[in-house]
N, C-alpha and C. Protein backbone atom coordinates (compact mmCIF):
# COMPACT_ATOMS: atom_id res chain seq x y z
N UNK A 1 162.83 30.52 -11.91
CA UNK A 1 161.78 29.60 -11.65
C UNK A 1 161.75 29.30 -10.15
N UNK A 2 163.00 29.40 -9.93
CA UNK A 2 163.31 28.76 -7.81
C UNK A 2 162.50 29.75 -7.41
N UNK A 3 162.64 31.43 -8.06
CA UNK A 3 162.28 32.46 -7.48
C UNK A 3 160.79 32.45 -7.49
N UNK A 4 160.17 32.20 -8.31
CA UNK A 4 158.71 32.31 -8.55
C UNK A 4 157.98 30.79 -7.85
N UNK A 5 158.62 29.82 -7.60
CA UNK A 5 157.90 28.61 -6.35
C UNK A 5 157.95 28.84 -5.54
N UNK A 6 159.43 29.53 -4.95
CA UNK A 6 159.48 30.13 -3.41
C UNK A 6 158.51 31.34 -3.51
N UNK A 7 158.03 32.02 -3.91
CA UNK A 7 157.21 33.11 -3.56
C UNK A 7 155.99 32.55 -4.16
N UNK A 8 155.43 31.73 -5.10
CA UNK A 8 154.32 30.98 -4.68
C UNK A 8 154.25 30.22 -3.68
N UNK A 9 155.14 29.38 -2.85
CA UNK A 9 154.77 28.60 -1.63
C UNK A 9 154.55 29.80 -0.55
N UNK A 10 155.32 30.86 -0.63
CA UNK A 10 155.00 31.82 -0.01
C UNK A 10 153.73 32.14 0.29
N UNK A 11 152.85 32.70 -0.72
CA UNK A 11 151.51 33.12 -1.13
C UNK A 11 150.74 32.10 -0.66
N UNK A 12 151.17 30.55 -0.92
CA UNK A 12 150.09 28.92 -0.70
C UNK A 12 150.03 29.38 0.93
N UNK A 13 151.55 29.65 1.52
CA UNK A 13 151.61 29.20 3.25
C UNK A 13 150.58 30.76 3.47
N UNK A 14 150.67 31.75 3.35
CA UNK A 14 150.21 33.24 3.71
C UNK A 14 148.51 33.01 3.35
N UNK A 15 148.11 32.62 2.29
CA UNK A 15 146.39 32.03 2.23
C UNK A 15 146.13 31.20 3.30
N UNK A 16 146.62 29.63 3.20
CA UNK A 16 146.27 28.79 4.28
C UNK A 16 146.53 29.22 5.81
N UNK A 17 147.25 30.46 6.39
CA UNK A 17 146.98 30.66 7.51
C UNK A 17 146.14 32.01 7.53
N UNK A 18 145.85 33.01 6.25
CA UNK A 18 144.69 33.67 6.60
C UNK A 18 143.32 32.62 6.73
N UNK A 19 143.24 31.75 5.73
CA UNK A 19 142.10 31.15 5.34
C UNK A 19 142.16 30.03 7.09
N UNK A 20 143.20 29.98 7.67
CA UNK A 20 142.76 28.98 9.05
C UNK A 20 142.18 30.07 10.34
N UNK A 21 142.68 31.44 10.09
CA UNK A 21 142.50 32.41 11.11
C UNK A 21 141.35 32.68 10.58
N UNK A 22 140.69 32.74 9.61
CA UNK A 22 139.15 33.26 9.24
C UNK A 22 138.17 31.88 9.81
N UNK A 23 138.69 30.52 9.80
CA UNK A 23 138.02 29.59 10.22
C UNK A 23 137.56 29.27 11.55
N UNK A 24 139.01 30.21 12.15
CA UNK A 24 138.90 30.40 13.40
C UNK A 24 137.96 31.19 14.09
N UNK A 25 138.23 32.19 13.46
CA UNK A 25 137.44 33.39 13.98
C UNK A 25 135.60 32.81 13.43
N UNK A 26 135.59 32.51 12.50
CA UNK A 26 134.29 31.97 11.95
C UNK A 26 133.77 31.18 13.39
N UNK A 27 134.15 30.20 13.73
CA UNK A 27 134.26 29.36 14.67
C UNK A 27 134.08 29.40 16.15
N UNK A 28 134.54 31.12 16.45
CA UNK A 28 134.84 31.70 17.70
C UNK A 28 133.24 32.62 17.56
N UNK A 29 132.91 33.16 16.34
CA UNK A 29 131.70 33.65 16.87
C UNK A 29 130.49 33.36 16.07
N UNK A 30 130.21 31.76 15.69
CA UNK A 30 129.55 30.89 15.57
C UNK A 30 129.33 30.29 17.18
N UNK A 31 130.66 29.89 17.91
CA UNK A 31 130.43 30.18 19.45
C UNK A 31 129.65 30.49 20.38
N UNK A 32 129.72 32.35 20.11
CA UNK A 32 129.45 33.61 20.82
C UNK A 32 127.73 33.52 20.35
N UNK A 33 127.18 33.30 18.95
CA UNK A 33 126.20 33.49 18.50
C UNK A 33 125.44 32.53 19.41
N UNK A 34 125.99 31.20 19.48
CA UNK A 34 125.26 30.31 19.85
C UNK A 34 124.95 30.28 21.76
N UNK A 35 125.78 31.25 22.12
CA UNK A 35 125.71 31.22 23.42
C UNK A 35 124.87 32.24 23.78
N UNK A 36 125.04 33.18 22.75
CA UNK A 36 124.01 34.46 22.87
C UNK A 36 122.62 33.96 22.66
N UNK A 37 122.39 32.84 21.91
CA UNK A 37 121.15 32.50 21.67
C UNK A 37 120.67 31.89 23.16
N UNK A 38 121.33 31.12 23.73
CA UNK A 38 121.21 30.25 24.67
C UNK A 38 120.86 31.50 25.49
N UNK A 39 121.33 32.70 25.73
CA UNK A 39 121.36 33.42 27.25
C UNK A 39 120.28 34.26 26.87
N UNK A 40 120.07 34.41 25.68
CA UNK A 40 118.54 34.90 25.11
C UNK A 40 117.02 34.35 25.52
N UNK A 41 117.45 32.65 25.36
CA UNK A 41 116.24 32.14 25.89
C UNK A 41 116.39 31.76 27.41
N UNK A 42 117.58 31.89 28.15
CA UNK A 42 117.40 31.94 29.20
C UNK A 42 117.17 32.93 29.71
N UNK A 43 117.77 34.24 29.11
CA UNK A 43 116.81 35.47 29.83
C UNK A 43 114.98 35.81 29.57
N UNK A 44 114.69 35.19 28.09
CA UNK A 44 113.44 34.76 28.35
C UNK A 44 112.67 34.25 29.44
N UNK A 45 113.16 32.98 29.63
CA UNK A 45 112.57 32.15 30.82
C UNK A 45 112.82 33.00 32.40
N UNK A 46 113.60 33.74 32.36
CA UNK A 46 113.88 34.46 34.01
C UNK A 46 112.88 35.44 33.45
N UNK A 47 112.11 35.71 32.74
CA UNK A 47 111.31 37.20 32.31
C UNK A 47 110.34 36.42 32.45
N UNK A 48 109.57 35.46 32.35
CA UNK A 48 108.66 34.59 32.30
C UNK A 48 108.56 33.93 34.33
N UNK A 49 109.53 33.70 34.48
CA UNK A 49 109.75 33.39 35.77
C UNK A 49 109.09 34.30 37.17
N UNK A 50 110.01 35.43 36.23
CA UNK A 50 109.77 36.96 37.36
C UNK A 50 107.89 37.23 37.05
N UNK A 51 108.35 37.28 35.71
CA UNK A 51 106.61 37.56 35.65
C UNK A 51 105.67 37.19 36.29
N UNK A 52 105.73 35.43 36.42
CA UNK A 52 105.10 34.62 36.92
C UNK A 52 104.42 34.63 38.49
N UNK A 53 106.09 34.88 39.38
CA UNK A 53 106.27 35.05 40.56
C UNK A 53 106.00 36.79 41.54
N UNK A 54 106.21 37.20 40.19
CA UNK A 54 105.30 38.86 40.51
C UNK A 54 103.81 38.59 40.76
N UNK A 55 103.27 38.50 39.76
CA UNK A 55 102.25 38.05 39.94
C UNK A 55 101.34 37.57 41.02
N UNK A 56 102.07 36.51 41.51
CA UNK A 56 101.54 35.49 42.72
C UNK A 56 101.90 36.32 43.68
N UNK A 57 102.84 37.11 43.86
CA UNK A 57 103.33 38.21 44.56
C UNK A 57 102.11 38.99 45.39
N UNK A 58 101.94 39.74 44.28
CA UNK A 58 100.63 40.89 44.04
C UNK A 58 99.51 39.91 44.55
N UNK A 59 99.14 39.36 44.32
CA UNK A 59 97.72 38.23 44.60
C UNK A 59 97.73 38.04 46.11
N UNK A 60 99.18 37.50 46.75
CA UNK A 60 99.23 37.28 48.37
C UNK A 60 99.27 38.35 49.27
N UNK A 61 99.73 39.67 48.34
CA UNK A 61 99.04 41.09 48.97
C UNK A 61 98.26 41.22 48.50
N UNK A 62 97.28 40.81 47.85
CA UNK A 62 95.93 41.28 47.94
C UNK A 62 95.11 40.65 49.38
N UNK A 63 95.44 39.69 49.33
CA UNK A 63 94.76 38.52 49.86
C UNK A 63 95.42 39.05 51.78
N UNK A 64 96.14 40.00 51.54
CA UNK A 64 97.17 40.33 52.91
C UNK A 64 96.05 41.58 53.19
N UNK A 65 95.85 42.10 52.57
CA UNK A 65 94.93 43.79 52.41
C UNK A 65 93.15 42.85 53.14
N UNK A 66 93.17 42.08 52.19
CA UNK A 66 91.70 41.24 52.50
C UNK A 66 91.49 40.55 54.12
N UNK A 67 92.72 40.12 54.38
CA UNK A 67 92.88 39.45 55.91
C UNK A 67 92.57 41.04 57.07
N UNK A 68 92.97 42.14 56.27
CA UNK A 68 93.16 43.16 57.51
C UNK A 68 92.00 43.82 57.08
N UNK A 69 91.27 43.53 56.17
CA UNK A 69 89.62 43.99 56.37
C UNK A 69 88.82 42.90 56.97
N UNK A 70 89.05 41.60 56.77
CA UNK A 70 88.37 40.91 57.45
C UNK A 70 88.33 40.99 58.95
N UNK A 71 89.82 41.44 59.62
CA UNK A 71 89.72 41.78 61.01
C UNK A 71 89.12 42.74 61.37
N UNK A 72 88.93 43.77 60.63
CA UNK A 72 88.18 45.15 61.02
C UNK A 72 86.90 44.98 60.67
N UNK A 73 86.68 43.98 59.92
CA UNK A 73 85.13 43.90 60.14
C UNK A 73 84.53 42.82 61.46
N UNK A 74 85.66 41.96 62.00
CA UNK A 74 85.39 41.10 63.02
C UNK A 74 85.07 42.27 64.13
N UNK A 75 86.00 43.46 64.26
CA UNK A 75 86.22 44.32 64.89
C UNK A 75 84.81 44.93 65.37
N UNK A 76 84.19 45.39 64.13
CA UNK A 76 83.27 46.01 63.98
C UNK A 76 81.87 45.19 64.64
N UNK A 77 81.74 43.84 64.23
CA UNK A 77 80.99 42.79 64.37
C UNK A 77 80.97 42.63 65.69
N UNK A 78 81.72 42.61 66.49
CA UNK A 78 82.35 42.30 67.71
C UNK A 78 81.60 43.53 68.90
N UNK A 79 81.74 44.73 67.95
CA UNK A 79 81.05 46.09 69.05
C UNK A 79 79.89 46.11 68.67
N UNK A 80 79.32 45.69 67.34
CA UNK A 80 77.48 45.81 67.59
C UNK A 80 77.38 44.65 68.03
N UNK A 81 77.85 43.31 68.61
CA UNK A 81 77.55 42.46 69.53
C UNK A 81 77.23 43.24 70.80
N UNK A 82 78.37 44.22 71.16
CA UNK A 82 78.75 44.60 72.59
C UNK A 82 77.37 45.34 72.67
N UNK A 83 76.70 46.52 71.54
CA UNK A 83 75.72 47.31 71.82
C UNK A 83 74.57 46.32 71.99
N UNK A 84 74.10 45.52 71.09
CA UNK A 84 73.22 44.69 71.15
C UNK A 84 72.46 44.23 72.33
N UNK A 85 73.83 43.19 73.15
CA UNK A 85 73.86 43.48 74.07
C UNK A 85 73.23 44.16 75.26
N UNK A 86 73.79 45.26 75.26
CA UNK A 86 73.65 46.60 76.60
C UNK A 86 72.01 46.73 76.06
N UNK A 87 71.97 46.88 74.87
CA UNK A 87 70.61 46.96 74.55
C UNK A 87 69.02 45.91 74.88
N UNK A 88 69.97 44.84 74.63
CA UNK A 88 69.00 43.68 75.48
C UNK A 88 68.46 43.80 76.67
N UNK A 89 70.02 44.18 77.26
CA UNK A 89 69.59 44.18 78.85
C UNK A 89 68.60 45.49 79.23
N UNK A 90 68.39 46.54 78.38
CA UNK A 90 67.79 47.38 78.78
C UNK A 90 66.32 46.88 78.78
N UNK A 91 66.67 46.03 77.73
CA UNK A 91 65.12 46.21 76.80
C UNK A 91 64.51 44.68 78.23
N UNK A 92 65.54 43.52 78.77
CA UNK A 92 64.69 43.22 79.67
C UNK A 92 64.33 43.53 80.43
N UNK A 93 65.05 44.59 81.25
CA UNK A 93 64.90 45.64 82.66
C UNK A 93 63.41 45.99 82.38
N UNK A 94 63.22 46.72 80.88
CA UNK A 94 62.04 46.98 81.03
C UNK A 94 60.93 46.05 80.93
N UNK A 95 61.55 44.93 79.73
CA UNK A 95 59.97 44.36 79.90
C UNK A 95 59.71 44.09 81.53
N UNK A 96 60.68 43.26 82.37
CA UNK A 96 60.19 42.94 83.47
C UNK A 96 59.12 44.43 84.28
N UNK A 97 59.84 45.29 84.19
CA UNK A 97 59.08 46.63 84.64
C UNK A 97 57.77 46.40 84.28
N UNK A 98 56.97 46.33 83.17
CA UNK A 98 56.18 46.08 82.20
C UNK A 98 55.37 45.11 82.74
N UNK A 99 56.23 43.75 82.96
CA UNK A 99 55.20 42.55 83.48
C UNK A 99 54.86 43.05 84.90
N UNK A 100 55.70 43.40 85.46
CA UNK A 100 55.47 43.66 86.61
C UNK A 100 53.55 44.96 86.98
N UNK A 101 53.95 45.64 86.28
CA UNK A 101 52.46 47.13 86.11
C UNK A 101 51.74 46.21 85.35
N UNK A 102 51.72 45.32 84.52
CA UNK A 102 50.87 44.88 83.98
C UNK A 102 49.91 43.45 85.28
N UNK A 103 50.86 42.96 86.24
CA UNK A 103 50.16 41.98 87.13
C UNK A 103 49.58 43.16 88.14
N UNK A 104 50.06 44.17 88.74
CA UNK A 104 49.76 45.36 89.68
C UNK A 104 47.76 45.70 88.61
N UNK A 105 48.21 45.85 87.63
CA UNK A 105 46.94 46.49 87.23
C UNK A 105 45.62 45.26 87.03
N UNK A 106 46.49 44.26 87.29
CA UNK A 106 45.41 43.03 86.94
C UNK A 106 44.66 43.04 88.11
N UNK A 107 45.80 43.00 89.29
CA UNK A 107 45.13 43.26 90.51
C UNK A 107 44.39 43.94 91.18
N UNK A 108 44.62 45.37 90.36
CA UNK A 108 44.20 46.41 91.30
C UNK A 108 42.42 46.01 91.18
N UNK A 109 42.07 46.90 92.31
CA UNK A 109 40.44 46.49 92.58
C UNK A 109 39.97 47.84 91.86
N UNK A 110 39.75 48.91 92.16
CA UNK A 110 39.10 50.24 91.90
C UNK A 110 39.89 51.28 91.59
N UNK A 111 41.38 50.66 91.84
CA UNK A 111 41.49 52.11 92.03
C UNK A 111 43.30 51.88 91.03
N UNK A 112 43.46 52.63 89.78
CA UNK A 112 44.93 52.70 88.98
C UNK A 112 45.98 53.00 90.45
N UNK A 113 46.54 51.53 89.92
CA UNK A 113 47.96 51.87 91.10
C UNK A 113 48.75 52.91 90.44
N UNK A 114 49.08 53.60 89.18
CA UNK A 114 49.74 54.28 89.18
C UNK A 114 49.70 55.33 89.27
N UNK A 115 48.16 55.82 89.03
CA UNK A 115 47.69 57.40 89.27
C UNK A 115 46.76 57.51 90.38
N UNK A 116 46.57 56.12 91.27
CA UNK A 116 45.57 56.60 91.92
C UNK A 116 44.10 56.91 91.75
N UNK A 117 43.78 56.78 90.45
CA UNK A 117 42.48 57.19 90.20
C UNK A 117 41.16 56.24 89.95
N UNK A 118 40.22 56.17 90.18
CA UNK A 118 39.34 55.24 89.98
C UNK A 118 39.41 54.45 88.69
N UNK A 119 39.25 53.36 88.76
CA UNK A 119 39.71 52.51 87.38
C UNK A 119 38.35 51.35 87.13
N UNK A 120 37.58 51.47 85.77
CA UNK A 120 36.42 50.76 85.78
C UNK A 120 36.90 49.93 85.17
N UNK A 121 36.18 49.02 84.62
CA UNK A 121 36.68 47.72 83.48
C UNK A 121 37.31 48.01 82.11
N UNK A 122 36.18 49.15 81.77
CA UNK A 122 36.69 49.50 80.21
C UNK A 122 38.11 50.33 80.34
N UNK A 123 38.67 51.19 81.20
CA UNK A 123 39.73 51.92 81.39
C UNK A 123 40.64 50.73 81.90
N UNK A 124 40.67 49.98 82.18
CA UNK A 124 41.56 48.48 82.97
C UNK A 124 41.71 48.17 81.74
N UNK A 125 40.70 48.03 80.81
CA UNK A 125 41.12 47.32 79.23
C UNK A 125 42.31 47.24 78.46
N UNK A 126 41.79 49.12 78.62
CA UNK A 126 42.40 50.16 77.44
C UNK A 126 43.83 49.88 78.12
N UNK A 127 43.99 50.14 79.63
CA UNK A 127 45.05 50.15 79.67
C UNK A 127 46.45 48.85 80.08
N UNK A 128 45.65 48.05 80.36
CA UNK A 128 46.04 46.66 80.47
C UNK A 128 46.80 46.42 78.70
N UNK A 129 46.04 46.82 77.92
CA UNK A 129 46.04 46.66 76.07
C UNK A 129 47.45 47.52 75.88
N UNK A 130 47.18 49.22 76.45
CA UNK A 130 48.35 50.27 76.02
C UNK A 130 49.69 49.19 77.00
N UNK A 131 49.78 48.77 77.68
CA UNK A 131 51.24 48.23 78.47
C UNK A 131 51.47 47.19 77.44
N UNK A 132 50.10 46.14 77.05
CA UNK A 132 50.93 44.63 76.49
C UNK A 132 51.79 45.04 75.39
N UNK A 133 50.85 46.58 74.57
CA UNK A 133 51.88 46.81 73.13
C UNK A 133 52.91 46.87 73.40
N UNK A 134 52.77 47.96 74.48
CA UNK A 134 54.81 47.98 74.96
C UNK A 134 55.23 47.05 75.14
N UNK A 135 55.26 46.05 76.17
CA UNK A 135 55.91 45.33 76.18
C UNK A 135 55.88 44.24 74.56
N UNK A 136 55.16 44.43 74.01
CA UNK A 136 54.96 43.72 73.00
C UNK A 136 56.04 43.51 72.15
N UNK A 137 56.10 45.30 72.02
CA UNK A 137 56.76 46.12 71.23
C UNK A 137 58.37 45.78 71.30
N UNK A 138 58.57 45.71 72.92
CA UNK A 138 59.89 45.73 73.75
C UNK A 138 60.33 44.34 73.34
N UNK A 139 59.72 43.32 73.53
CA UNK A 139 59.86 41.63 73.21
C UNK A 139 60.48 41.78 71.69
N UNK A 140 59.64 42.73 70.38
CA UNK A 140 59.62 42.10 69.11
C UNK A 140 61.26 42.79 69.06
N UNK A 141 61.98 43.67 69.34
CA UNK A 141 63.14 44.79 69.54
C UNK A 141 64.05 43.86 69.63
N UNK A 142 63.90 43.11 70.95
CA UNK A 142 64.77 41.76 72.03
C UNK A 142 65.22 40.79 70.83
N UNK A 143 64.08 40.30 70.49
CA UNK A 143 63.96 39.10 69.66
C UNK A 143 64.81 39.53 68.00
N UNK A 144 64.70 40.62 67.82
CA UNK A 144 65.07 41.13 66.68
C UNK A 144 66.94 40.99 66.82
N UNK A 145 67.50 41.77 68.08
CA UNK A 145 68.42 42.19 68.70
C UNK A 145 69.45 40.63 68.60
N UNK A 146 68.62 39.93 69.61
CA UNK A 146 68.90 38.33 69.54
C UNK A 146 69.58 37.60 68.12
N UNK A 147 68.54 37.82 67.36
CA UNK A 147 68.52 37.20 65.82
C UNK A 147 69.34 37.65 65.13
N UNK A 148 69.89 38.97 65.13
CA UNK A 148 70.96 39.79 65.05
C UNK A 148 72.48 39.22 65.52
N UNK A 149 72.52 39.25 66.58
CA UNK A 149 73.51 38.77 66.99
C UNK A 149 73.97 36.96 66.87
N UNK A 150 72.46 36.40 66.32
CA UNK A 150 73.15 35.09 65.66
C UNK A 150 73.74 35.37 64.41
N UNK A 151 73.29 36.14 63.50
CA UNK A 151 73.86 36.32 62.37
C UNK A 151 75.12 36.95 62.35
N UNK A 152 75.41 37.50 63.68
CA UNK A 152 77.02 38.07 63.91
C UNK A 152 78.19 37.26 63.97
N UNK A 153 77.25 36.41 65.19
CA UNK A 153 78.03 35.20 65.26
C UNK A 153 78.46 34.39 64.33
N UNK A 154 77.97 34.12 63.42
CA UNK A 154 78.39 33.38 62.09
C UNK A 154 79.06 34.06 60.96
N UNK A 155 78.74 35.32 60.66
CA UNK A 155 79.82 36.12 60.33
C UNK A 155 80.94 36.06 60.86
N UNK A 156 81.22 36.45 62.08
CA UNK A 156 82.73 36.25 62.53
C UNK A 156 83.29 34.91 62.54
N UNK A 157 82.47 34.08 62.27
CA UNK A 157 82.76 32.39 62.74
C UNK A 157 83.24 32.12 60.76
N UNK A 158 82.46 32.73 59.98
CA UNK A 158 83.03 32.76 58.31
C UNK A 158 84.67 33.31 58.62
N UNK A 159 84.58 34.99 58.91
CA UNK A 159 85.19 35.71 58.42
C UNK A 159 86.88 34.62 59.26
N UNK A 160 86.82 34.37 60.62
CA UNK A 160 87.64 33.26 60.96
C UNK A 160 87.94 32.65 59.64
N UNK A 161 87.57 31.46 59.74
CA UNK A 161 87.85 30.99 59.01
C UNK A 161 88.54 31.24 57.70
N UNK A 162 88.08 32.23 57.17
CA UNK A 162 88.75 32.68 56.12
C UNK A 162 90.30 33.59 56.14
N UNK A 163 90.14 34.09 57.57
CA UNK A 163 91.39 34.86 57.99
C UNK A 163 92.59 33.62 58.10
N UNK A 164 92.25 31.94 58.45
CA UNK A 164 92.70 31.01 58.58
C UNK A 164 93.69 30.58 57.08
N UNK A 165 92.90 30.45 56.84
CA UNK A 165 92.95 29.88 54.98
C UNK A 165 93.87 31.00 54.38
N UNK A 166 93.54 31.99 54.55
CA UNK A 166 94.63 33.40 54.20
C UNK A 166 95.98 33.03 54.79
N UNK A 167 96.05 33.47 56.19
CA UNK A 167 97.31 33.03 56.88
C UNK A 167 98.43 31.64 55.93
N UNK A 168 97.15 30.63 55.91
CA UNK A 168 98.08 29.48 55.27
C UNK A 168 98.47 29.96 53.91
N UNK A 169 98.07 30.56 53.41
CA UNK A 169 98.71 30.84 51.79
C UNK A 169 99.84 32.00 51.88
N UNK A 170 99.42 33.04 52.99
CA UNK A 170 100.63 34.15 53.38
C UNK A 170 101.78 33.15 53.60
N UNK A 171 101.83 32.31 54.34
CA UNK A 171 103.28 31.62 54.92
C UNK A 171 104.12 31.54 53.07
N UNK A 172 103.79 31.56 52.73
CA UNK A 172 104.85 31.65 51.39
C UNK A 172 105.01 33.15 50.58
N UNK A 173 104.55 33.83 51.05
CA UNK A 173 104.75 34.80 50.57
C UNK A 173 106.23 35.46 50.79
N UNK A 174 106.65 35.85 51.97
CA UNK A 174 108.16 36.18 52.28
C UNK A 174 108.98 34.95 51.06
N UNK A 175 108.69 34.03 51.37
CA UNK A 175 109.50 33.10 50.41
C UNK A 175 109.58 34.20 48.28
N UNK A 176 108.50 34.11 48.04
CA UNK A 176 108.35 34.58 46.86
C UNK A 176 108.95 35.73 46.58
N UNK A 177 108.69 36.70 47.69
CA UNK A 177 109.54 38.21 47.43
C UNK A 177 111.25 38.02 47.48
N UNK A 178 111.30 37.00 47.71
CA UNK A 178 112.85 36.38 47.91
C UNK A 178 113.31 36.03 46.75
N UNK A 179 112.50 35.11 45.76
CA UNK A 179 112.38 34.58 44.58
C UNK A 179 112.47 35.55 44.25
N UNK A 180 111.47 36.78 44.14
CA UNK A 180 111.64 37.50 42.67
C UNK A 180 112.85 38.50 43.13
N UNK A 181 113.62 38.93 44.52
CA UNK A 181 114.23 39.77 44.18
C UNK A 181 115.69 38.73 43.49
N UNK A 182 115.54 37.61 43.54
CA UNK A 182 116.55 36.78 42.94
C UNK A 182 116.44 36.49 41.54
N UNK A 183 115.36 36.82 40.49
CA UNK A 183 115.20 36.65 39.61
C UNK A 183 115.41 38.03 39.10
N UNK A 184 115.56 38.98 39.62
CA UNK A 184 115.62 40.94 39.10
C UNK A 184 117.11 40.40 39.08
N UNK A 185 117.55 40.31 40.42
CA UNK A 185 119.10 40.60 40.18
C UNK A 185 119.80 39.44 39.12
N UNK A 186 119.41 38.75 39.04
CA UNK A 186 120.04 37.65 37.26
C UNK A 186 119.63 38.42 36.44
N UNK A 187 118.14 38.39 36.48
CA UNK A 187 118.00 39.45 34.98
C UNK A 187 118.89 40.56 34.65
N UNK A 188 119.19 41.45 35.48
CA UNK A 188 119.70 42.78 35.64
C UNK A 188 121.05 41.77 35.45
C-alpha cells in the first residue's frame, strides 16, 4: 500500500508540474500572440503612415516639376517681351518716317517730293490716303504689340506668384523624404 501512495504521489507531483509547465507555456505564447497582434497593428499604422507621406511626397514633386515649367514659361514670356519690343521700336521709326512724307506731301505745291513728278489734287489724295493706311496699318501692329505685352506682364506677375506659394509648400518637402525613408526602414 506504502508502495502504491508513494508512486501515486509520484504521478500527483509529475501531472502538477507537467500541468504548471503547459500553463506556462500557455501563458508565454498567449504573450507572443498578443504582442504579435500589437506589432501587427502597428505595422499597419507605419503602412498607413508611409502611404500617407508617399503620397504628399509625389504631390510636392509634382508641384516641384510645375515650379520649373512655370519658370520656363516666365522664360519664354520674358523673350516675346524682348521681340515685341525691338518690334515696337521698328514699327515707331517707321511710323515717324510716315508722319514725316505724309506732312512733306501736304506741303508739297506741284510737284511729289518723292518722285519728283507733277502732283494734282486727285493724285495728292490717292496718295496722302495710300501713306495714312500704312501708317494706319503700322499704329494698329504697335497698339496690338503694346496690348500684348500687358497681357505678358500679368502672366509673369500670376506665374510669380504662384512660383511663390510653390516654394512655401517645397520647404517641407526634404523634411517628408526624411519621414518616409524613416518609416521604410521600421517597416522593413
Amino acid at each position: 500500500v506504502s508502495a502504491t501512495t508513494d508512486r501515486l504521489a509520484e504521478v500527483n507531483a509529475a501531472l502538477q508540474a507537467a500541468q504548471a509547465e503547459l500553463e506556462r507555456q500557455a501563458s508565454l505564447h498567449r504573450n507572443r500572440l498578443a504582442n504579435a497582434q500589437q506589432s501587427a497593428g502597428s505595422l499597419g499604422e507605419l503602412q498607413a503612415d508611409l502611404g500617407d507621406v508617399q503620397a504628399e511626397v509625389l504631390r510636392l514633386e509634382a508641384e516641384e516639376t510645375r515650379r520649373t515649367e512655370l519658370n520656363n514659361a516666365i522664360s519664354d514670356l520674358k523673350a516675346e517681351t524682348a521681340a515685341l519690343n525691338t518690334e515696337n521700336k521698328t514699327l515707331r521709326a517707321e511710323m515717324d518716317r510716315i508722319k514725316t512724307r505724309l506732312n512733306q506731301i501736304e506741303a508739297a505745291e506741284a510737284v511729289c517730293p518723292l518722285c519728283r513728278q507733277p502732283l494734282d489734287d486727285e493724285h495728292k489724295a490717292a496718295l496722302l490716303a495710300d501713306i495714312t493706311a500704312e501708317g494706319t496699318a503700322r499704329g494698329d501692329a504697335y497698339r496690338e504689340n503694346a496690348a500684348r505685352q500687358g497681357e505678358i506682364k500679368a502672366e509673369i506677375e500670376a506665374n510669380q506668384r504662384a512660383i511663390l506659394e510653390i516654394d512655401s509648400t517645397l520647404t517641407r518637402l526634404a523634411a517628408l523624404r526624411d519621414r518616409a525613408a524613416a518609416l521604410s526602414a521600421r517597416l522593413e
